[in-house]
C-alpha atoms as a PDB file:
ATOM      1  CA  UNK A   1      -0.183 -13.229 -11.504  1.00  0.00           C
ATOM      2  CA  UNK A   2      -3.480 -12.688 -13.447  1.00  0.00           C
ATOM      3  CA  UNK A   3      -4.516 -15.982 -11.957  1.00  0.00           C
ATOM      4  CA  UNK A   4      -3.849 -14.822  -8.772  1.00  0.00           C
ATOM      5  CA  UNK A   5      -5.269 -11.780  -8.782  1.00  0.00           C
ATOM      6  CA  UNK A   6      -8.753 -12.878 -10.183  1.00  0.00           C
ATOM      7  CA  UNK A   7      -8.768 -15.168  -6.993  1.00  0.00           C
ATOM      8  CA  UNK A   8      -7.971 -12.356  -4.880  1.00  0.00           C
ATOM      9  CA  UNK A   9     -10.793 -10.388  -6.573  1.00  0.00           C
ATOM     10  CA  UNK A  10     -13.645 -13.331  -6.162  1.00  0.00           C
ATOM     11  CA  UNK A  11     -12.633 -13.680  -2.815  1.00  0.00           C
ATOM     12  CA  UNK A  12     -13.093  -9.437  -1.715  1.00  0.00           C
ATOM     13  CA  UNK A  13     -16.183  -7.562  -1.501  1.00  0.00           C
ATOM     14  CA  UNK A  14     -19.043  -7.939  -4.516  1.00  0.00           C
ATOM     15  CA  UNK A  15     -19.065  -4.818  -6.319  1.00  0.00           C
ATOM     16  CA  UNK A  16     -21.349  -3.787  -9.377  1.00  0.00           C
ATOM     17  CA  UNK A  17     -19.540  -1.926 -12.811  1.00  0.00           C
ATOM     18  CA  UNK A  18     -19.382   1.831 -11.873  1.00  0.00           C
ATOM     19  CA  UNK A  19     -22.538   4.041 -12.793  1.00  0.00           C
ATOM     20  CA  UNK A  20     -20.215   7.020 -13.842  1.00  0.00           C
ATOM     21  CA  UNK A  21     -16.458   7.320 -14.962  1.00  0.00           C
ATOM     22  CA  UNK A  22     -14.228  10.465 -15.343  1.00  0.00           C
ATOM     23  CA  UNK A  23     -14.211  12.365 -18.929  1.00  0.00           C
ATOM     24  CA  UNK A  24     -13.038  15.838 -19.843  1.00  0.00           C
ATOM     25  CA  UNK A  25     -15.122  18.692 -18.971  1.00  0.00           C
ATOM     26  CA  UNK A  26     -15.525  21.335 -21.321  1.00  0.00           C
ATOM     27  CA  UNK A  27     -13.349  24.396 -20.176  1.00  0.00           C
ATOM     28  CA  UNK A  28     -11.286  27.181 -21.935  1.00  0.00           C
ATOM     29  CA  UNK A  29      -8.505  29.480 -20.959  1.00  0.00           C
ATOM     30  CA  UNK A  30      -9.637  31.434 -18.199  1.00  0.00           C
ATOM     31  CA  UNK A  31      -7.067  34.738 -19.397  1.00  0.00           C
ATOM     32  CA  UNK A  32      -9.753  35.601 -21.891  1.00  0.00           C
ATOM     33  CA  UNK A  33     -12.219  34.288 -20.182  1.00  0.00           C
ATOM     34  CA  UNK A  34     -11.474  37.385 -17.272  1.00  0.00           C
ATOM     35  CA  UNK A  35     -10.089  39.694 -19.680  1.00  0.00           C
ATOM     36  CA  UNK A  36     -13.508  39.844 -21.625  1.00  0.00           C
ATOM     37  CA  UNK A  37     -15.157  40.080 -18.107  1.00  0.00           C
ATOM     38  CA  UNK A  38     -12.940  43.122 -16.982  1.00  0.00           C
ATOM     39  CA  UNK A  39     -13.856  44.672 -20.143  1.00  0.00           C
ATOM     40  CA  UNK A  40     -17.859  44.342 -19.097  1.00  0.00           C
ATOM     41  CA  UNK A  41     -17.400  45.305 -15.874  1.00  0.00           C
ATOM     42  CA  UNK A  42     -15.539  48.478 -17.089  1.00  0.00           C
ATOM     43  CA  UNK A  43     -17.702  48.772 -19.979  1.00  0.00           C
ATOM     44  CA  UNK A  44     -20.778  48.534 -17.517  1.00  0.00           C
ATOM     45  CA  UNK A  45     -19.516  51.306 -15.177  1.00  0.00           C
ATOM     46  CA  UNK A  46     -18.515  53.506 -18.795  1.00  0.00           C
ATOM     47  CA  UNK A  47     -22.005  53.154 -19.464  1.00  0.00           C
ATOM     48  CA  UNK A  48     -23.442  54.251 -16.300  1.00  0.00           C
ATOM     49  CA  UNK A  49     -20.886  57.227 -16.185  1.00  0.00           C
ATOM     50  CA  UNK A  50     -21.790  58.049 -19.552  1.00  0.00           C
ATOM     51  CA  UNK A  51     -25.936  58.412 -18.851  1.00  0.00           C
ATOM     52  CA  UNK A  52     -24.838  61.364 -16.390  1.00  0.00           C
ATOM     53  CA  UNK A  53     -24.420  63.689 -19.606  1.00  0.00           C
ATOM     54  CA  UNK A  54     -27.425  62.687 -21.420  1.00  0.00           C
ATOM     55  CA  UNK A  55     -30.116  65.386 -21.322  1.00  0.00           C
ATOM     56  CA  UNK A  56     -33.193  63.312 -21.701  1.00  0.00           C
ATOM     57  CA  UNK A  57     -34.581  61.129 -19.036  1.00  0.00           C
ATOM     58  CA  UNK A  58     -35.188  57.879 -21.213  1.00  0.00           C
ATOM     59  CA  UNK A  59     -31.985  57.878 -22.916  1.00  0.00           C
ATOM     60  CA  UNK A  60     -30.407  58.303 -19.212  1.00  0.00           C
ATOM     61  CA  UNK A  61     -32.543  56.038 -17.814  1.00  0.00           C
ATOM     62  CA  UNK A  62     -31.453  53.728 -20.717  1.00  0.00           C
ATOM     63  CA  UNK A  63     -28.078  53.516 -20.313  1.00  0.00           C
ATOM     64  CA  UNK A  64     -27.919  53.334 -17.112  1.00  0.00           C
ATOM     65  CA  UNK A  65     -30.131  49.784 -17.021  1.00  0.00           C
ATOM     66  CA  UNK A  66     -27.856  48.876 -19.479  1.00  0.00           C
ATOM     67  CA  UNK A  67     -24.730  49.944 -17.866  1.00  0.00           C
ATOM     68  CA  UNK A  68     -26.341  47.817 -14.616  1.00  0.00           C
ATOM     69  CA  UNK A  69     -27.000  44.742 -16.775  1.00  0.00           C
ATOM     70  CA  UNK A  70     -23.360  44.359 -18.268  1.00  0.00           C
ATOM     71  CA  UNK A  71     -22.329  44.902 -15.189  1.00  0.00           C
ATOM     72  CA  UNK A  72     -24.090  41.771 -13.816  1.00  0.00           C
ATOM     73  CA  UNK A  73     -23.449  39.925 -16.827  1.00  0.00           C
ATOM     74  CA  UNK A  74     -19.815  40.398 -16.895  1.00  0.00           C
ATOM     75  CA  UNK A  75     -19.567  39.435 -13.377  1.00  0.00           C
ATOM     76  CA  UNK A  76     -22.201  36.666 -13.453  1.00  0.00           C
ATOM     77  CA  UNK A  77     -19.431  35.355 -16.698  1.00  0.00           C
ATOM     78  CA  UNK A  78     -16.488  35.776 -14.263  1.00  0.00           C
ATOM     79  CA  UNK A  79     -18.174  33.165 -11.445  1.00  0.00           C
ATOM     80  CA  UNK A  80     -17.271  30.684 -14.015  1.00  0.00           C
ATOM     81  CA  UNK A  81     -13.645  31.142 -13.107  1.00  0.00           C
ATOM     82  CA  UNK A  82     -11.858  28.326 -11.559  1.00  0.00           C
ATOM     83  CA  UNK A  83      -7.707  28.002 -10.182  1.00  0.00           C
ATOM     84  CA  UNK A  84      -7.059  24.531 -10.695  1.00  0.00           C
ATOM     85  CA  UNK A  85      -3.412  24.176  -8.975  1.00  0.00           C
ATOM     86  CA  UNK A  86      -1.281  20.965  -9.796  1.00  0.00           C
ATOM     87  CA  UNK A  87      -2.536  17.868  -7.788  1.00  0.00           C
ATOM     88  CA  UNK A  88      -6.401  19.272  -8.161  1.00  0.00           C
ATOM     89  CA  UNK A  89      -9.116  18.412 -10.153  1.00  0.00           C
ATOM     90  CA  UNK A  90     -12.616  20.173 -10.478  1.00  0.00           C
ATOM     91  CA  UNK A  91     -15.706  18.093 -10.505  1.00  0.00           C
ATOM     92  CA  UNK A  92     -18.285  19.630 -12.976  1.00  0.00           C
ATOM     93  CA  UNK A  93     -21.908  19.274 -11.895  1.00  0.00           C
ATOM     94  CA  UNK A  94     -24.593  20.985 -13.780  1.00  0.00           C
ATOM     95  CA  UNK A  95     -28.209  21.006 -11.883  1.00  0.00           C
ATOM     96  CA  UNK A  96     -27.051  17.585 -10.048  1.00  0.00           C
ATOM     97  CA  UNK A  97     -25.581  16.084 -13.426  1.00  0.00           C
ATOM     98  CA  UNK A  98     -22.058  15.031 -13.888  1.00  0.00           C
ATOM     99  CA  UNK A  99     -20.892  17.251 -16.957  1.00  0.00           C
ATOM    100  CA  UNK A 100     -16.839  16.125 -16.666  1.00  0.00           C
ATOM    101  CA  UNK A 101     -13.795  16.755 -14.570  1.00  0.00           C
ATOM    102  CA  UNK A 102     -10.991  19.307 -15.231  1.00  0.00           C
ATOM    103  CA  UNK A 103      -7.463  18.528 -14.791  1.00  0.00           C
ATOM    104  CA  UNK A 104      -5.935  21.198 -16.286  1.00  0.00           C
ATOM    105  CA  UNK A 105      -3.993  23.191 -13.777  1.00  0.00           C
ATOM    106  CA  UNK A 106      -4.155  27.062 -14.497  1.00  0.00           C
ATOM    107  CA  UNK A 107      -7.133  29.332 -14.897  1.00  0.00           C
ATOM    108  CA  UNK A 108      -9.973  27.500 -16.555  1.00  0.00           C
ATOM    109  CA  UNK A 109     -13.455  28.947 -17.534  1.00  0.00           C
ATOM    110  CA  UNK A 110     -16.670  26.391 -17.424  1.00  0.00           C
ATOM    111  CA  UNK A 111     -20.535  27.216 -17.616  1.00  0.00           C
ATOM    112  CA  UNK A 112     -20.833  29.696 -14.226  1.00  0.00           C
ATOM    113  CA  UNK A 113     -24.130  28.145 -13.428  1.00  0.00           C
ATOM    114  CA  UNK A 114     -22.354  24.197 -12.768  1.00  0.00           C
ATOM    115  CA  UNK A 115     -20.953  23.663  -9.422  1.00  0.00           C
ATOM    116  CA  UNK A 116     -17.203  22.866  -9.012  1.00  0.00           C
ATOM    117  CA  UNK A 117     -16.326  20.860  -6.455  1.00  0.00           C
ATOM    118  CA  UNK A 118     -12.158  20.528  -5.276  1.00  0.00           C
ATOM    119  CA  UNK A 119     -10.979  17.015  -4.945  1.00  0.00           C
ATOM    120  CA  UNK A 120      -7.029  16.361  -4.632  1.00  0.00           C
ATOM    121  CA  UNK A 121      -5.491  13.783  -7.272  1.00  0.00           C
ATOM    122  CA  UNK A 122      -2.295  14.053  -5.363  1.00  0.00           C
ATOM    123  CA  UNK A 123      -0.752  10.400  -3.443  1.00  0.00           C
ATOM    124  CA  UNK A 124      -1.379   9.929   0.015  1.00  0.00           C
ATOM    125  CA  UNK A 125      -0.730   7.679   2.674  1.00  0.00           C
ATOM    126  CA  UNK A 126      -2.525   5.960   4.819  1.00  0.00           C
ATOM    127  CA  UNK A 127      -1.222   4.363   8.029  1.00  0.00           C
ATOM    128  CA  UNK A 128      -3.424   1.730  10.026  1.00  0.00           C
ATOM    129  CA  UNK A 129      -3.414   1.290  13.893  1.00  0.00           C
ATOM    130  CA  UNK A 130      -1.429  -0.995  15.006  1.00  0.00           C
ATOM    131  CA  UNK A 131      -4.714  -4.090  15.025  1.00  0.00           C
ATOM    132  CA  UNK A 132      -4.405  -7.467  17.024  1.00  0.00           C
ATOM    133  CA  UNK A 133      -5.577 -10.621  14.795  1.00  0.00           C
ATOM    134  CA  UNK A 134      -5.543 -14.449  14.864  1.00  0.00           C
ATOM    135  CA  UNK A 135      -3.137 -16.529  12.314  1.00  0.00           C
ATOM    136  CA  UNK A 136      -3.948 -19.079  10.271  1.00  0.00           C
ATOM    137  CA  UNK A 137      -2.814 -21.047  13.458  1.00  0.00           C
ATOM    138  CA  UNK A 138      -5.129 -19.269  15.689  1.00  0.00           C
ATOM    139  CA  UNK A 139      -2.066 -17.520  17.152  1.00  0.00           C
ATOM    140  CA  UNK A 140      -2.592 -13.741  18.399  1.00  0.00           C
ATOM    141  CA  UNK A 141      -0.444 -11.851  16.161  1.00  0.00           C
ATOM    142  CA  UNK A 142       0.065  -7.415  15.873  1.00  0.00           C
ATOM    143  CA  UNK A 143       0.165  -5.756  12.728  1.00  0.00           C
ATOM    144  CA  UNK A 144       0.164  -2.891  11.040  1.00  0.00           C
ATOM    145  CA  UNK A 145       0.458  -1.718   7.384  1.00  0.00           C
ATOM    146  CA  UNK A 146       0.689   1.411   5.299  1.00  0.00           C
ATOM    147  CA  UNK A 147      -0.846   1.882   1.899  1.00  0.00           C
ATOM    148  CA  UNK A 148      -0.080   4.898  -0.678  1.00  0.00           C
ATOM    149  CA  UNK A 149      -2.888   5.169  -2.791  1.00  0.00           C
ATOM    150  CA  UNK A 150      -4.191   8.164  -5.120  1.00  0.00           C
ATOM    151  CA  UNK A 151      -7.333   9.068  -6.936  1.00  0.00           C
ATOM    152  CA  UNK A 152      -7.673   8.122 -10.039  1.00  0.00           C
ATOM    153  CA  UNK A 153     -11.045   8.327 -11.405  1.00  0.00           C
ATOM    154  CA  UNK A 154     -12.432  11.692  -9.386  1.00  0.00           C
ATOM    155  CA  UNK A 155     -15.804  10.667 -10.741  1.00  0.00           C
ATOM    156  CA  UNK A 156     -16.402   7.318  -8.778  1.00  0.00           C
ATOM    157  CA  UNK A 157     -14.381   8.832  -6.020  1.00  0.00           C
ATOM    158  CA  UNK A 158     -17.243  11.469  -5.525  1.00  0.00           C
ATOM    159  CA  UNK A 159     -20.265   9.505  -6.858  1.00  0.00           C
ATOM    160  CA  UNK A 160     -19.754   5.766  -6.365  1.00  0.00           C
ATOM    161  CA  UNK A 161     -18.837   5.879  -2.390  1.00  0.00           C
ATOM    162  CA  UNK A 162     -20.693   8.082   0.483  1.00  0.00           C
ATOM    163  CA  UNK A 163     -16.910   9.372   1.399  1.00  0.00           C
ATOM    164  CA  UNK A 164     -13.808   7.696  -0.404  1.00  0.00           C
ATOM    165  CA  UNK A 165     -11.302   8.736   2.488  1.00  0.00           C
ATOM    166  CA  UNK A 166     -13.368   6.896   5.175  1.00  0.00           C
ATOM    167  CA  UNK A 167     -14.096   3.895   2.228  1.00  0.00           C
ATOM    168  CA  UNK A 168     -10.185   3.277   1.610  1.00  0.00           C
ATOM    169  CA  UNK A 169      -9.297   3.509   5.249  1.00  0.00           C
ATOM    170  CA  UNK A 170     -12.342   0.507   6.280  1.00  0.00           C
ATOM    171  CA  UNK A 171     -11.177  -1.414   3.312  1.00  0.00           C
ATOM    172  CA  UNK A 172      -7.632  -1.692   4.079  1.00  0.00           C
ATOM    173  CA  UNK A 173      -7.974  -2.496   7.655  1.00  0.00           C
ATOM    174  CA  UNK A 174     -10.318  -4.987   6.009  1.00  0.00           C
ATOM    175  CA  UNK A 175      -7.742  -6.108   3.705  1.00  0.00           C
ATOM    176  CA  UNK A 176      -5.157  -6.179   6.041  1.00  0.00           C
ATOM    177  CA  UNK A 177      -7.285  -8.625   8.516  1.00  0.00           C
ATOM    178  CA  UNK A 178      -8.038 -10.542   5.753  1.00  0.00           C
ATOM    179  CA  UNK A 179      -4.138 -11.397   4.817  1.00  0.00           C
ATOM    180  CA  UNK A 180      -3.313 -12.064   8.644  1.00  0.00           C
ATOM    181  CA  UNK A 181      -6.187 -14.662   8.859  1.00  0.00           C
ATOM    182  CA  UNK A 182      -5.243 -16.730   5.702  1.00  0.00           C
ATOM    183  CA  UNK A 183      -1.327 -17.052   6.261  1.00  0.00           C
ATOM    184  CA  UNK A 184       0.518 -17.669  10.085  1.00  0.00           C
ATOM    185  CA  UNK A 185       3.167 -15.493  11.420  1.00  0.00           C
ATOM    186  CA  UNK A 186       5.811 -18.550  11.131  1.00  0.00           C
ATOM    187  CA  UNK A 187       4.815 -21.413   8.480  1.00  0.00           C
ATOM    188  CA  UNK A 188       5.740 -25.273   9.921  1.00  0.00           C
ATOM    189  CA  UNK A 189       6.212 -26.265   6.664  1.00  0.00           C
ATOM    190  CA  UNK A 190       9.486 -24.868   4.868  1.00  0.00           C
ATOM    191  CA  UNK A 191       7.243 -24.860   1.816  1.00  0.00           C
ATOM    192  CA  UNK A 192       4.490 -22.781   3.172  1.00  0.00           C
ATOM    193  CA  UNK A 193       3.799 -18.885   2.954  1.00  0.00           C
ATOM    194  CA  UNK A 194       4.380 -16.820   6.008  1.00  0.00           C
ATOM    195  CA  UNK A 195       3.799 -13.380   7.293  1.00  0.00           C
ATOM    196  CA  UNK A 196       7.345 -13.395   8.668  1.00  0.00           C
ATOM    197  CA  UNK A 197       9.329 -15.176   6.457  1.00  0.00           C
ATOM    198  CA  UNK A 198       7.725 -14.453   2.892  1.00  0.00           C
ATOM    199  CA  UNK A 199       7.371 -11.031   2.948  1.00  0.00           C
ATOM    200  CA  UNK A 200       7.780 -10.200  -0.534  1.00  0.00           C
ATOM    201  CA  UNK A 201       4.974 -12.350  -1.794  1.00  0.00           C
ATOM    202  CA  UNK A 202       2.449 -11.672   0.845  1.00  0.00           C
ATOM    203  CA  UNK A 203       3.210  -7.500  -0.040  1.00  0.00           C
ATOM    204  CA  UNK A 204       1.903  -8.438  -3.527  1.00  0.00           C
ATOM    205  CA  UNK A 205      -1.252 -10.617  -2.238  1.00  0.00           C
ATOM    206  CA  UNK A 206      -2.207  -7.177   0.346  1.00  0.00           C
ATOM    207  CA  UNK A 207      -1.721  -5.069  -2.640  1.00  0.00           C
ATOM    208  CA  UNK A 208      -3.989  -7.396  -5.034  1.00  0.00           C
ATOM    209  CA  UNK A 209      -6.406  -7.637  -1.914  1.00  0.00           C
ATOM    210  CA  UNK A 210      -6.336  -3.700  -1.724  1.00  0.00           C
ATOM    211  CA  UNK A 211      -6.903  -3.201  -5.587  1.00  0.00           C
ATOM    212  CA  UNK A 212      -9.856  -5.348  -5.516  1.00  0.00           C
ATOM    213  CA  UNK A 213     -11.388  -3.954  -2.497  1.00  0.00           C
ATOM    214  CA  UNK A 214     -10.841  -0.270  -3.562  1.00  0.00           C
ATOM    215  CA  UNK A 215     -11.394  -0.277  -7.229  1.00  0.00           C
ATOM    216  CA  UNK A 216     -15.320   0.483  -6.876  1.00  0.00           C
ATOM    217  CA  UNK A 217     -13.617   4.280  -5.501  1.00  0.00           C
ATOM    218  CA  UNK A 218     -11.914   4.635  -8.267  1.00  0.00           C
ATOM    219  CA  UNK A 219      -8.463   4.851  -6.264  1.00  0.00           C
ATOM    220  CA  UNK A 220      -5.512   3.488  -7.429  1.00  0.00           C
ATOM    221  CA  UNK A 221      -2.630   1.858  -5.194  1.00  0.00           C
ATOM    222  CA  UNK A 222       0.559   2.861  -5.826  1.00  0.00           C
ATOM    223  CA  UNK A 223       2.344   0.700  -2.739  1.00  0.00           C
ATOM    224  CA  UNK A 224       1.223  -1.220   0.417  1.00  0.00           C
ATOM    225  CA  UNK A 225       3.562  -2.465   3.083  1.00  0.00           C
ATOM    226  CA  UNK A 226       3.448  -3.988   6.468  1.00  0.00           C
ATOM    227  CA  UNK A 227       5.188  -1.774   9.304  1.00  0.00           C
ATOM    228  CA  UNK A 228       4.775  -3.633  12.261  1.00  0.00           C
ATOM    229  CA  UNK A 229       4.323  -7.212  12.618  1.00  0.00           C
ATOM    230  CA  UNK A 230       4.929  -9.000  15.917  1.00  0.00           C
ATOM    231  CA  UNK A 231       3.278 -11.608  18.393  1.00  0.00           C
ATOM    232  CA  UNK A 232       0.952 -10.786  21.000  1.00  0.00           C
ATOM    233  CA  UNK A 233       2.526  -9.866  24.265  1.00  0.00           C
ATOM    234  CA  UNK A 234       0.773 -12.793  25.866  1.00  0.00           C
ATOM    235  CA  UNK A 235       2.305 -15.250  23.812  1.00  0.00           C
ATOM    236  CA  UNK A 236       5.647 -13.411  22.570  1.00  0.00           C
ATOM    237  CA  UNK A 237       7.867 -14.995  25.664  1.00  0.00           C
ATOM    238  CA  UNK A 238       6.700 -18.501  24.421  1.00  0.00           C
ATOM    239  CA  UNK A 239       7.210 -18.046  20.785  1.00  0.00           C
ATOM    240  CA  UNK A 240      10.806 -16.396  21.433  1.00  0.00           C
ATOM    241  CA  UNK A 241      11.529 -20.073  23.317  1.00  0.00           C
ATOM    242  CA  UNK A 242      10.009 -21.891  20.394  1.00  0.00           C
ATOM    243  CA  UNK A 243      12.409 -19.475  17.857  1.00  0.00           C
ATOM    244  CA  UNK A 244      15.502 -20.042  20.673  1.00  0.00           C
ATOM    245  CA  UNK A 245      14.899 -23.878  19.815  1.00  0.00           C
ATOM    246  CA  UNK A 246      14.444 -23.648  16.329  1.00  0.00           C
ATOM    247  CA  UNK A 247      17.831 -22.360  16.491  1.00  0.00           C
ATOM    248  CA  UNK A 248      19.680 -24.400  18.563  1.00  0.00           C
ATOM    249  CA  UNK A 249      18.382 -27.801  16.771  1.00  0.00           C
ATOM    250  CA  UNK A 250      19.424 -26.055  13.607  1.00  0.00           C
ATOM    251  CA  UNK A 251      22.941 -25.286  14.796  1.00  0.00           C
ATOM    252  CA  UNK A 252      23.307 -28.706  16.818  1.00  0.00           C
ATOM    253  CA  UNK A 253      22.501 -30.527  12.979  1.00  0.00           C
ATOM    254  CA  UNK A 254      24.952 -27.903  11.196  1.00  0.00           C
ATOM    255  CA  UNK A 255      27.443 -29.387  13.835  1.00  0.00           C
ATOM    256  CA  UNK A 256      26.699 -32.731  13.920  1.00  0.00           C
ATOM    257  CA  UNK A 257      26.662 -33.008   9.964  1.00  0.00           C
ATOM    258  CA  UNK A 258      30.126 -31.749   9.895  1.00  0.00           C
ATOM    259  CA  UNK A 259      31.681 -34.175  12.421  1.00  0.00           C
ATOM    260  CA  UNK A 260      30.238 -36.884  10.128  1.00  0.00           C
ATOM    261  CA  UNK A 261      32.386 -35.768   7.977  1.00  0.00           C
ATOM    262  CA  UNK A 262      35.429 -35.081   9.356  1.00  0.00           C
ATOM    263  CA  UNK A 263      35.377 -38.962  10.968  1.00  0.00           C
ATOM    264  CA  UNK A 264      34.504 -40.066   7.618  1.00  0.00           C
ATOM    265  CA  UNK A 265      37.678 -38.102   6.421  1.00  0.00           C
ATOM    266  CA  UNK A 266      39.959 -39.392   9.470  1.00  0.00           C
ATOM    267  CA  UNK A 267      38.517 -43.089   8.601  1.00  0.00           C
ATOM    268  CA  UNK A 268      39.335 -42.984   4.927  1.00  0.00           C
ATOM    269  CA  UNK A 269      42.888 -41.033   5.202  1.00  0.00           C
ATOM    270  CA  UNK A 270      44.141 -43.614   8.338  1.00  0.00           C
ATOM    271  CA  UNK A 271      42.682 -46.694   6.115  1.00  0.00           C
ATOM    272  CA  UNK A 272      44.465 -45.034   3.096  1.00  0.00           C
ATOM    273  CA  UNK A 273      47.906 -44.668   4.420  1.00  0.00           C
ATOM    274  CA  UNK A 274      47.974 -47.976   6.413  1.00  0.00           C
ATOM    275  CA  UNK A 275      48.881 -45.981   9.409  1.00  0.00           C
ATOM    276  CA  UNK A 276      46.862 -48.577  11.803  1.00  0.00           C
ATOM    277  CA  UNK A 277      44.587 -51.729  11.110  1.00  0.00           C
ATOM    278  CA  UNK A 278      41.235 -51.300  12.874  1.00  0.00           C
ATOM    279  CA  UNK A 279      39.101 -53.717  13.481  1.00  0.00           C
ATOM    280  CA  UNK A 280      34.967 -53.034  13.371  1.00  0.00           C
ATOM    281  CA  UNK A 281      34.749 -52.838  17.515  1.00  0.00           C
ATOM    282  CA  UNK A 282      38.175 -50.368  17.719  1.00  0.00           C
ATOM    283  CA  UNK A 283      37.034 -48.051  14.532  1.00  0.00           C
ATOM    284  CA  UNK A 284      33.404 -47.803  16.575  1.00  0.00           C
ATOM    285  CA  UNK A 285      35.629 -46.861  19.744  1.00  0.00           C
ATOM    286  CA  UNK A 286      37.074 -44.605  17.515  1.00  0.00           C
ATOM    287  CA  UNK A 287      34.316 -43.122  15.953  1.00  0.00           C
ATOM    288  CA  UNK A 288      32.011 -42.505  19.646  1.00  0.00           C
ATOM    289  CA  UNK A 289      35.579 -40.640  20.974  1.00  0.00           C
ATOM    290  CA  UNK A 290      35.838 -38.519  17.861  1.00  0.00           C
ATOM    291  CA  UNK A 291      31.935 -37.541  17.478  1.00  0.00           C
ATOM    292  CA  UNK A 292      32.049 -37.116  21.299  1.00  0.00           C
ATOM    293  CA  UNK A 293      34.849 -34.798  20.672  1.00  0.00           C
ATOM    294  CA  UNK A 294      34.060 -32.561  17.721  1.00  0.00           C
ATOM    295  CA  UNK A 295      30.065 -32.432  19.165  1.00  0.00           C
ATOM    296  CA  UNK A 296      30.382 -31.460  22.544  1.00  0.00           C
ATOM    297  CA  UNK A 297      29.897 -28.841  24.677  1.00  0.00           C
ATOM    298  CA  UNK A 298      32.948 -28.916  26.633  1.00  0.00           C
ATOM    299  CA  UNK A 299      36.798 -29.669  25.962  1.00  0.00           C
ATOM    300  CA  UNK A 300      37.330 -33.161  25.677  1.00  0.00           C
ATOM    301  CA  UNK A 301      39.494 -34.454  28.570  1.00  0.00           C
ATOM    302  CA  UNK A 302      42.324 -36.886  26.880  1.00  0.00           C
ATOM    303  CA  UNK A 303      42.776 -40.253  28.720  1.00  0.00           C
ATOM    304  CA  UNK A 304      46.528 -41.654  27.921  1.00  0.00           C
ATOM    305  CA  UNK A 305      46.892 -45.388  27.252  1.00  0.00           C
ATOM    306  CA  UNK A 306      50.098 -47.264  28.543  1.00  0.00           C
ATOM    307  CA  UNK A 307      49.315 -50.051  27.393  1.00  0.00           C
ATOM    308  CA  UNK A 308      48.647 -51.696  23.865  1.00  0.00           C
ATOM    309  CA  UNK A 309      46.120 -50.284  21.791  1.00  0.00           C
ATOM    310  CA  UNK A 310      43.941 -53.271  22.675  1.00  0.00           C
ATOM    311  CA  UNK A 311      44.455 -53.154  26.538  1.00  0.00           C
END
């Protein structure tokens, strides 16, 4: 598998180490955090309320600035509130510098000055149109896949790709062209991998394909299936004739292999209990009426002999 997969990963696109990977921003409980902000606010407005029975101008004049200032303060403090619900993170930025991610769902308090951006860690799905490639055999083929994928590392997701959502959907049409090219719709060799008929192990080569392709975003793929796979109308009527006659040859062997046998087991139990002598020329005759019989189409129509068995 590891083998496989380090193929699969020489093979996709060249990608360098990411610049910048997810760690912890520094947060606290936002409770206290807008508690001690209500308590400015309030305190601010106390203040101003207060000034009103202070006689002299520069002790009212005082406490009002002041009262103004907490005011600001307190509410300048509360802009550092953030409600992280389940499924979200919060990118931290500080003056264009990555300063950590919070995962913590709840109300969280960071440094009101960074910017928080909203990115969802939740799983998604995407579905690709239904796209028209060549096989391995050059034959037209339709298919279609769906991937569920998640972010994992909000960090390259935002900073390592221009837009992750538009970078996972090129890359797994990408992928999923790449899969069709390398393996036909319906191997000629029983031995060989096919779309159709080795499902199983080409799921886990789309989903190594993906990984590799989609690891620079920091995404993660949880599963990756094909939902439509067919041949080109153009060449489906053909193919459906070539299947039709895979079929019949398969069925026509079945048959023929078990009227072998059941002349082989008339042969031996006739020779066995003496019941006739054949010679070589009558156990041929024999042999081309039975085979004749248990092989074809039609009911065989019996042809009585009045004579001795060798007129």
């Amino acid at each position: 598998m590891a083998g496989a997969g380090a193929a699969i990963r020489d093979e996709g696109p060249e990608t360098t180490g990411p610049r910048v990977s997810e760690f912890a921003a520094h947060s606290i409980g936002g409770g206290l955090a807008l508690l001690l902000g209500l308590l400015g606010v309030f305190g601010g407005a106390g203040t101003i309320v207060a000034a009103t029975a202070v006689d002299t101008t520069g002790g009212k004049a005082s406490l009002i600035v002041g009262g103004i200032l907490l005011i600001i303060a307190a509410t300048l403090a509360m802009c550092g509130l953030n409600m992280v619900a389940p499924g979200e993170a919060r990118v931290v930025q500080l003056f264009g510098r990555y300063r950590g991610t919070i995962r913590t769902d709840g109300l969280r308090w960071v440094n009101p000055l960074t910017s928080r951006e909203k990115i969802s860690t939740r799983v998604r799905n995407h579905e690709t149109p239904v796209m028209k490639v060549n096989d391995a055999y050059g034959n037209p083929i339709e298919l279609a896949a769906v991937v569920v994928w998640k972010v994992q590392d909000t960090a390259q997701a935002l900073f390592e790709v221009d837009d992750f959502l538009e970078f996972v959907s090129t890359q797994t049409e990408a992928a999923v062209r790449h899969i069709a090219i390398e393996y036909p719709y319906d191997a000629h060799d029983e031995n060989g991998l096919s779309l159709r008929g080795n499902a199983e192990e080409i799921t886990e080569k789309l989903a190594l394909e993906l990984h590799a392709r989609v690891e620079a975003a920091g995404v993660h793929i949880v599963e990756s299936r094909f939902t439509h796979l067919a041949y080109a109308p153009e060449i489906a009527s053909a193919m459906l004739q070539r299947q039709q006659a895979g079929a019949v040859v398969a069925a026509r062997r079945q048959i023929v292999d078990g009227a072998v046998g059941m002349v082989e087991a008339a042969i031996a139990r006739i020779t066995e209990q003496d019941i006739v002598e054949l010679d070589a020329e009558r156990k041929a005759a024999m042999v081309s009426n039975l085979m004749v019989v248990l092989c074809g189409d039609r009911s065989a129509q019996p042809v009585l002999n009045t004579g001795t068995l060798y007129q």
